[in-house]
PDB file of N, CA and C in Angstrom:
ATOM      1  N   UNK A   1     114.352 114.560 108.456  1.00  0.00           N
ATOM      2  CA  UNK A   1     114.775 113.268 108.937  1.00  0.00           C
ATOM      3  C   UNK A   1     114.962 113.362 110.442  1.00  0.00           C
ATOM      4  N   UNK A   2     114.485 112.446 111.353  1.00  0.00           N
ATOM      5  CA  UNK A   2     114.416 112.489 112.783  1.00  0.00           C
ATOM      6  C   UNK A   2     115.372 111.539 112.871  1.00  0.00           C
ATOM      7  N   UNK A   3     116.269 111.740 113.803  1.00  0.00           N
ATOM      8  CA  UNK A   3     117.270 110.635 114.712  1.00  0.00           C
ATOM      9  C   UNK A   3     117.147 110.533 115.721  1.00  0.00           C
ATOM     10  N   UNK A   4     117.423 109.946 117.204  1.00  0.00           N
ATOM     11  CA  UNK A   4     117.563 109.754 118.187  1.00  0.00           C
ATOM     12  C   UNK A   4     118.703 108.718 118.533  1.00  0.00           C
ATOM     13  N   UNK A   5     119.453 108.605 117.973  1.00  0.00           N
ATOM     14  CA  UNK A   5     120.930 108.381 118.303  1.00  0.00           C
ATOM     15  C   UNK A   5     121.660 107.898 117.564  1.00  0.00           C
ATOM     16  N   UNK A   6     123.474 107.877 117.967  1.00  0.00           N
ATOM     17  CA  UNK A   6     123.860 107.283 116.649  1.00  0.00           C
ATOM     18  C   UNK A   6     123.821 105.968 115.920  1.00  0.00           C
ATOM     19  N   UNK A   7     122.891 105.184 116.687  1.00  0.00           N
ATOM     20  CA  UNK A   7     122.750 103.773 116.411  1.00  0.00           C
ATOM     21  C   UNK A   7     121.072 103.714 115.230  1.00  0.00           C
ATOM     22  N   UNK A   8     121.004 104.524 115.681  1.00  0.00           N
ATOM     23  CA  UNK A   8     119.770 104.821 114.556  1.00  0.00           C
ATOM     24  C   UNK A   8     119.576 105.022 112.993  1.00  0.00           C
ATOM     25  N   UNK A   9     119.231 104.463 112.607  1.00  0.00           N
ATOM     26  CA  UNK A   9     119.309 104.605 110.947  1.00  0.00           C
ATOM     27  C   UNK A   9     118.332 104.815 109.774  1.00  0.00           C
ATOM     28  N   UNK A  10     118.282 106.044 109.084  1.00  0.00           N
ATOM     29  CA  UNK A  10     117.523 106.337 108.372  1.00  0.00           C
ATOM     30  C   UNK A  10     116.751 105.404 107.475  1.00  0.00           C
ATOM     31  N   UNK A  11     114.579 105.639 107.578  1.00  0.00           N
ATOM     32  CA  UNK A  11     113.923 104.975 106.966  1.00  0.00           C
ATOM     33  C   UNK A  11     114.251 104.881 105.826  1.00  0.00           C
ATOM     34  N   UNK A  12     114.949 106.273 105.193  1.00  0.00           N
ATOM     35  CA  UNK A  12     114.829 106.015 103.503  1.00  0.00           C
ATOM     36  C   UNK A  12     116.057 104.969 103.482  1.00  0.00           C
ATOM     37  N   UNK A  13     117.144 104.889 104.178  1.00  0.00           N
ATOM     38  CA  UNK A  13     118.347 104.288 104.003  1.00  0.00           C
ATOM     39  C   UNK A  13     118.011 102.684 103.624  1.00  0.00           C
ATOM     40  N   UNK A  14     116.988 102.351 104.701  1.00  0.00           N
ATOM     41  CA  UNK A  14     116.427 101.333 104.829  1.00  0.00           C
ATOM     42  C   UNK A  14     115.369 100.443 103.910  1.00  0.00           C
ATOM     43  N   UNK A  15     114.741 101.651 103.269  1.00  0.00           N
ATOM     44  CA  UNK A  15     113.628 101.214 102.126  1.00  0.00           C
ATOM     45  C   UNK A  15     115.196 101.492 100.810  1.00  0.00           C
ATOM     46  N   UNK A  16     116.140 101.798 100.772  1.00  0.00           N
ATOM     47  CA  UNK A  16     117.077 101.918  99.507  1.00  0.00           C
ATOM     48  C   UNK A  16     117.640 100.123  99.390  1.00  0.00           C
ATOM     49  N   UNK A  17     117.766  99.771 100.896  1.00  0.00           N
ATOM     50  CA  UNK A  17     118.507  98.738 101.176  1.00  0.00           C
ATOM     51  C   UNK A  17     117.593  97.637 100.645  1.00  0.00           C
ATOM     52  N   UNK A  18     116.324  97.688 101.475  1.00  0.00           N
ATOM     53  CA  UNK A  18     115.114  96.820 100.362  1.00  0.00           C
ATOM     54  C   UNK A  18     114.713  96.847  99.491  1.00  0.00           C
ATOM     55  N   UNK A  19     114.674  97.668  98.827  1.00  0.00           N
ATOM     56  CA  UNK A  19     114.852  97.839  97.228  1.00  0.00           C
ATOM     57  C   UNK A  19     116.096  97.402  95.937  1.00  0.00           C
ATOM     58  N   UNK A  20     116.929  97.445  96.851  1.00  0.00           N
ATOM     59  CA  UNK A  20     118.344  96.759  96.490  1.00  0.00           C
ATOM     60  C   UNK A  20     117.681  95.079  96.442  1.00  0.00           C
ATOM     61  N   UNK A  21     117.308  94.835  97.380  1.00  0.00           N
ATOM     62  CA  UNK A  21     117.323  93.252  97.904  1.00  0.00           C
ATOM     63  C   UNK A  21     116.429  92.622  97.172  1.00  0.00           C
ATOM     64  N   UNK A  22     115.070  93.390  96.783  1.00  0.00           N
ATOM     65  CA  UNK A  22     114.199  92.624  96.016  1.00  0.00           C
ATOM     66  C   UNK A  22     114.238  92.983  94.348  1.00  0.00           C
ATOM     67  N   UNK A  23     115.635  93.697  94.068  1.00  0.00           N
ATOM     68  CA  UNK A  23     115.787  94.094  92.774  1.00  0.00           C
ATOM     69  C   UNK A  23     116.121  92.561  92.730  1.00  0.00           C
ATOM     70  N   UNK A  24     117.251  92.219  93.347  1.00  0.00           N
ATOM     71  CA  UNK A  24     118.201  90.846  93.458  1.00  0.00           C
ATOM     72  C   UNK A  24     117.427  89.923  92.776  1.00  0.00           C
ATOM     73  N   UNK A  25     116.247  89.220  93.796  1.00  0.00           N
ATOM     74  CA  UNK A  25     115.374  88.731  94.397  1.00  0.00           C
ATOM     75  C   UNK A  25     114.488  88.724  93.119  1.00  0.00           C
ATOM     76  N   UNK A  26     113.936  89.503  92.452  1.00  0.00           N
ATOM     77  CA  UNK A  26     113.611  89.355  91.192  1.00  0.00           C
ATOM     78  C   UNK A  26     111.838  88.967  91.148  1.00  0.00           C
ATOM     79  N   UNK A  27     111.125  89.359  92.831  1.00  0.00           N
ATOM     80  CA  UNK A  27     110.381  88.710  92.907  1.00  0.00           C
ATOM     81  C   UNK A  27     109.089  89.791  93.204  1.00  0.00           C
ATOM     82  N   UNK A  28     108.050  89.632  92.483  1.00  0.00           N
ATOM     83  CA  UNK A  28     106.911  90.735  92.220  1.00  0.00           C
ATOM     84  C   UNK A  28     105.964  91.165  93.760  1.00  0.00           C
ATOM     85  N   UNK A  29     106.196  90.167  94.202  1.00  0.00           N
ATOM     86  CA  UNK A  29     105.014  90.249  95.518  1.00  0.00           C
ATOM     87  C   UNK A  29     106.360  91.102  96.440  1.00  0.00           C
ATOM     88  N   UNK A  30     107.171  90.771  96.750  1.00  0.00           N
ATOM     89  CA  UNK A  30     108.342  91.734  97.456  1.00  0.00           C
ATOM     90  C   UNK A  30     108.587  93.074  96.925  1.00  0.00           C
ATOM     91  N   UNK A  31     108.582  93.316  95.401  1.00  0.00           N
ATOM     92  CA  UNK A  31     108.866  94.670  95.123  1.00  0.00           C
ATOM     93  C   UNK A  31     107.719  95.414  95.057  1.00  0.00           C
ATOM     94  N   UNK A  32     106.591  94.641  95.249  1.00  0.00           N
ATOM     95  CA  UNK A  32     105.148  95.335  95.630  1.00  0.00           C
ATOM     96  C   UNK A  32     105.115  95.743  97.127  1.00  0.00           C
ATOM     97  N   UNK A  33     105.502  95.252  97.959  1.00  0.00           N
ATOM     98  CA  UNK A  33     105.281  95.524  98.900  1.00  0.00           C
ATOM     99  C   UNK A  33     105.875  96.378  99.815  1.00  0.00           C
ATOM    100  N   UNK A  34     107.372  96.447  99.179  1.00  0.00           N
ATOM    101  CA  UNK A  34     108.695  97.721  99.531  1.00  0.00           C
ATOM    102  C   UNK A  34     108.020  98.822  98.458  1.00  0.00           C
ATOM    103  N   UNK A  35     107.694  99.079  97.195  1.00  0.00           N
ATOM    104  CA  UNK A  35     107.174 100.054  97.002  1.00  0.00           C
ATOM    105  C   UNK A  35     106.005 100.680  97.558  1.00  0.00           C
ATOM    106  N   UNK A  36     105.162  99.900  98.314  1.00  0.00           N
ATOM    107  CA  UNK A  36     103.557 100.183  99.016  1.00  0.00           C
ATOM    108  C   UNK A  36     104.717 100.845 100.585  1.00  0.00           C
ATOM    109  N   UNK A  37     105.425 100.441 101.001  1.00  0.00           N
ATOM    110  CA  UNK A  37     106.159 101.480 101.923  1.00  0.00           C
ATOM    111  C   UNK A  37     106.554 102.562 101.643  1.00  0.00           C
ATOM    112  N   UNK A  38     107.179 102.300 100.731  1.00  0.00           N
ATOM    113  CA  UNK A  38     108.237 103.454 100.204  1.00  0.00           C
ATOM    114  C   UNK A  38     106.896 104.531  99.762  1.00  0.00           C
ATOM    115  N   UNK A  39     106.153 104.357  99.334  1.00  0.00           N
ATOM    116  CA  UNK A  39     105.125 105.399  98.815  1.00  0.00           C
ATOM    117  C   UNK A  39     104.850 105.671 100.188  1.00  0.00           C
ATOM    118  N   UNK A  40     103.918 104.963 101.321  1.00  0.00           N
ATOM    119  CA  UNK A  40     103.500 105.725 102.369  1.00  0.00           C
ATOM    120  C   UNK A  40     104.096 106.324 102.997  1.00  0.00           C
ATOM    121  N   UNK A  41     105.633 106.047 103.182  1.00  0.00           N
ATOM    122  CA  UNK A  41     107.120 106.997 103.623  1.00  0.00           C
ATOM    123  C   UNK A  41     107.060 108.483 102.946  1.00  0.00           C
ATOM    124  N   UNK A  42     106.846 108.286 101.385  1.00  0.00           N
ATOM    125  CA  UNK A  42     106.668 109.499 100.948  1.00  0.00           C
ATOM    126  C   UNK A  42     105.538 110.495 100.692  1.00  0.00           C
ATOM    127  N   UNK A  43     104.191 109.210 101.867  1.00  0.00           N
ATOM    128  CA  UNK A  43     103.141 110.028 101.862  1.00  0.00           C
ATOM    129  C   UNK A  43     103.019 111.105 103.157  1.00  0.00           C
ATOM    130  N   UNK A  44     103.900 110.234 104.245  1.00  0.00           N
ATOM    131  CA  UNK A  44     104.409 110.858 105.582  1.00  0.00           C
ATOM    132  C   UNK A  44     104.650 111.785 105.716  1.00  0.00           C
ATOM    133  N   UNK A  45     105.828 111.540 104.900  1.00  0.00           N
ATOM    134  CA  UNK A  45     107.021 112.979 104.242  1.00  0.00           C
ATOM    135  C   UNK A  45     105.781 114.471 103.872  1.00  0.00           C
ATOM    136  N   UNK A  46     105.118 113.775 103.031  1.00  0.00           N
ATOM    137  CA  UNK A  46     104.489 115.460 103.156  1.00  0.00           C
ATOM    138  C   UNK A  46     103.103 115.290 103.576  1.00  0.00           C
ATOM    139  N   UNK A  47     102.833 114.744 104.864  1.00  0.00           N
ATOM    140  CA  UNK A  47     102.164 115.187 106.159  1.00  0.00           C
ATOM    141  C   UNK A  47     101.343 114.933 105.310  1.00  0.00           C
ATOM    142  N   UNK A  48     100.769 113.785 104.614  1.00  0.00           N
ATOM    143  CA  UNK A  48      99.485 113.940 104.097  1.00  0.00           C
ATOM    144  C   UNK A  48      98.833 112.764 105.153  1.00  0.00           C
ATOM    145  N   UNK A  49      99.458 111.680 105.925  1.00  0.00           N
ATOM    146  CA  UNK A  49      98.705 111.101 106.702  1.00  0.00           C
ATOM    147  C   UNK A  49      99.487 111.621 108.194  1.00  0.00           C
ATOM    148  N   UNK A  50      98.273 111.318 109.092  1.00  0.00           N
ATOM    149  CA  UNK A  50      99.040 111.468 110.523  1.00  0.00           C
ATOM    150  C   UNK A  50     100.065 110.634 111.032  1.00  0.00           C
ATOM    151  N   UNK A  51     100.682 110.722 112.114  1.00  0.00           N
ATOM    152  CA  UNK A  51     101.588 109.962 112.879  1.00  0.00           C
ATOM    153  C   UNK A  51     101.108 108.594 112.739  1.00  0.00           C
ATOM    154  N   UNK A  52      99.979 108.526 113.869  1.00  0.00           N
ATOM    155  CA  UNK A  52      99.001 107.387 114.020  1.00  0.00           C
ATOM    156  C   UNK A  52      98.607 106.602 112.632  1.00  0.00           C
ATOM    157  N   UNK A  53      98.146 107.204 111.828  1.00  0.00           N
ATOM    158  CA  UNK A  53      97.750 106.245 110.970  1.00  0.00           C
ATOM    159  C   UNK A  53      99.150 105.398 110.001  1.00  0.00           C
ATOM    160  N   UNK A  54     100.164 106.323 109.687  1.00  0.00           N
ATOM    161  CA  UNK A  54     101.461 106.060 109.194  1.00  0.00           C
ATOM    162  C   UNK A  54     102.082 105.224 110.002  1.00  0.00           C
ATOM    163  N   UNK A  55     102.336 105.083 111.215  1.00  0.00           N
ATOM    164  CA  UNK A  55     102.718 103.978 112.072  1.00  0.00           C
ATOM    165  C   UNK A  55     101.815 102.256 112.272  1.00  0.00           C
ATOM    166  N   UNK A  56     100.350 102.691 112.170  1.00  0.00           N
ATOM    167  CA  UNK A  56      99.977 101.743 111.689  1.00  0.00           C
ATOM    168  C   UNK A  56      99.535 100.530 110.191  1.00  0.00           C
ATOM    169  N   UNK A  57      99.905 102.130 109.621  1.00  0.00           N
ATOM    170  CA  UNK A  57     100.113 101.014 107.903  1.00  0.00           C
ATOM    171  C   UNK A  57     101.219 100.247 107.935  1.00  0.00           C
ATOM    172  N   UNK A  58     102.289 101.199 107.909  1.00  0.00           N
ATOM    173  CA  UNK A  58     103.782 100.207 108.234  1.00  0.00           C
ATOM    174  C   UNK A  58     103.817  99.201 108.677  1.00  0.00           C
ATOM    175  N   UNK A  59     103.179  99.434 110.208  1.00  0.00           N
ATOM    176  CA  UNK A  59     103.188  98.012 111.013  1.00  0.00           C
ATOM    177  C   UNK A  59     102.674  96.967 110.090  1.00  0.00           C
ATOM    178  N   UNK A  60     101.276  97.238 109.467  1.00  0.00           N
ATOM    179  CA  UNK A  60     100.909  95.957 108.683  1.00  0.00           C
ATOM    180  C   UNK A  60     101.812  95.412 107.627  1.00  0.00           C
ATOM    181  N   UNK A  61     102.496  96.339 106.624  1.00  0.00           N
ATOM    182  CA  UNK A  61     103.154  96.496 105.733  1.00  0.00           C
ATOM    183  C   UNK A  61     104.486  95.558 105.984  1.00  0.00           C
ATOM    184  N   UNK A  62     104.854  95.774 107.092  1.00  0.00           N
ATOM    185  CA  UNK A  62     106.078  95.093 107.903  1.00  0.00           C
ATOM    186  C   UNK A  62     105.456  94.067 108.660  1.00  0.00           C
ATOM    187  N   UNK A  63     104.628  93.643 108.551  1.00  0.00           N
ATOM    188  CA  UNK A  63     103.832  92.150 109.249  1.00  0.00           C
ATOM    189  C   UNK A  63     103.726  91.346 107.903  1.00  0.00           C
ATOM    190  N   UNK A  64     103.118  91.793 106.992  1.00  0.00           N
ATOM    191  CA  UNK A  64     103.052  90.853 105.744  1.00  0.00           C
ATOM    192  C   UNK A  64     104.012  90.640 105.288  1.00  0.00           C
ATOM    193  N   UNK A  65     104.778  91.736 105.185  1.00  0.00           N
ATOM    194  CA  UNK A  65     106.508  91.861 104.447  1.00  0.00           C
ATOM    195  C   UNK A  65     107.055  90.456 105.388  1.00  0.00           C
ATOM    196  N   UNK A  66     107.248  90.581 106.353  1.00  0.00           N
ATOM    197  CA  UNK A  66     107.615  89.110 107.216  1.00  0.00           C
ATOM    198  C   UNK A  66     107.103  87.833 107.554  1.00  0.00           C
ATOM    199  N   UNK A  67     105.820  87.959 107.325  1.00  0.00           N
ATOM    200  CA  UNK A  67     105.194  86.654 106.752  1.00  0.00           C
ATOM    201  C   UNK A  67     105.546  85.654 106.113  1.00  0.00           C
ATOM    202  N   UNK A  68     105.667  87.080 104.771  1.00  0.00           N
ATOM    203  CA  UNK A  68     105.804  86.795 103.113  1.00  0.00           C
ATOM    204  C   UNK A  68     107.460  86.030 102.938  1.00  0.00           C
ATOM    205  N   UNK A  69     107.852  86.453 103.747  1.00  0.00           N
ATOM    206  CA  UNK A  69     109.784  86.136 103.753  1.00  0.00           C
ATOM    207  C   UNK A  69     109.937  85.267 104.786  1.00  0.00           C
ATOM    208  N   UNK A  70     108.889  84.542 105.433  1.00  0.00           N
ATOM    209  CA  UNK A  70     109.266  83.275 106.403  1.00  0.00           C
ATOM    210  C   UNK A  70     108.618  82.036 105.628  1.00  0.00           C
ATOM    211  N   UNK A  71     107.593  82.420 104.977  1.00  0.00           N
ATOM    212  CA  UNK A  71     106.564  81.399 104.098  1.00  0.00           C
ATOM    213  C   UNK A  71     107.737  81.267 102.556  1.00  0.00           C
ATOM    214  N   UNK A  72     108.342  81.972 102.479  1.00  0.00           N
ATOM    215  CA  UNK A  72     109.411  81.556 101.460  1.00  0.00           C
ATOM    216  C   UNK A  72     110.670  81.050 101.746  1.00  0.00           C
ATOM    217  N   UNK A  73     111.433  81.400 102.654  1.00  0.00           N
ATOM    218  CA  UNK A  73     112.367  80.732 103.360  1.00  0.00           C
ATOM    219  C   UNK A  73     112.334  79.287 103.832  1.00  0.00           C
TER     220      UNK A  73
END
């Protein structure tokens, strides 16, 4: 786990917290899409993709994820 300060807060903490939210939430396209993180987090984890490419799945992952939650709101 990497930090860079104490204001910083762990990815897994963060994918636990969204996973919490779309348990709630009850809603299939959201818990698809926190698990499609949560897997590439744990594809990271053991260095099976690079920096580069892991930073850019996310990004998409976290572009649709916010899309998806403004088009429902």
């Amino acid at each position: 786990m990497q930090t860079r300060g104490a204001t910083q807060i762990s990815i897994f903490c963060i994918i636990h917290l969204l996973k919490k939210q779309a348990s709630i939430l009850n809603d299939p396209k959201l818990n698809s899409l926190i698990n499609q993180i949560s897997n590439l987090v744990a594809m990271f984890e053991d260095r099976m993709v690079d920096e580069r490419q892991f930073l850019v799945e996310i990004q998409n992952y976290v572009t649709e994820l916010n899309t998806y939650m403004k088009l429902k709101n």
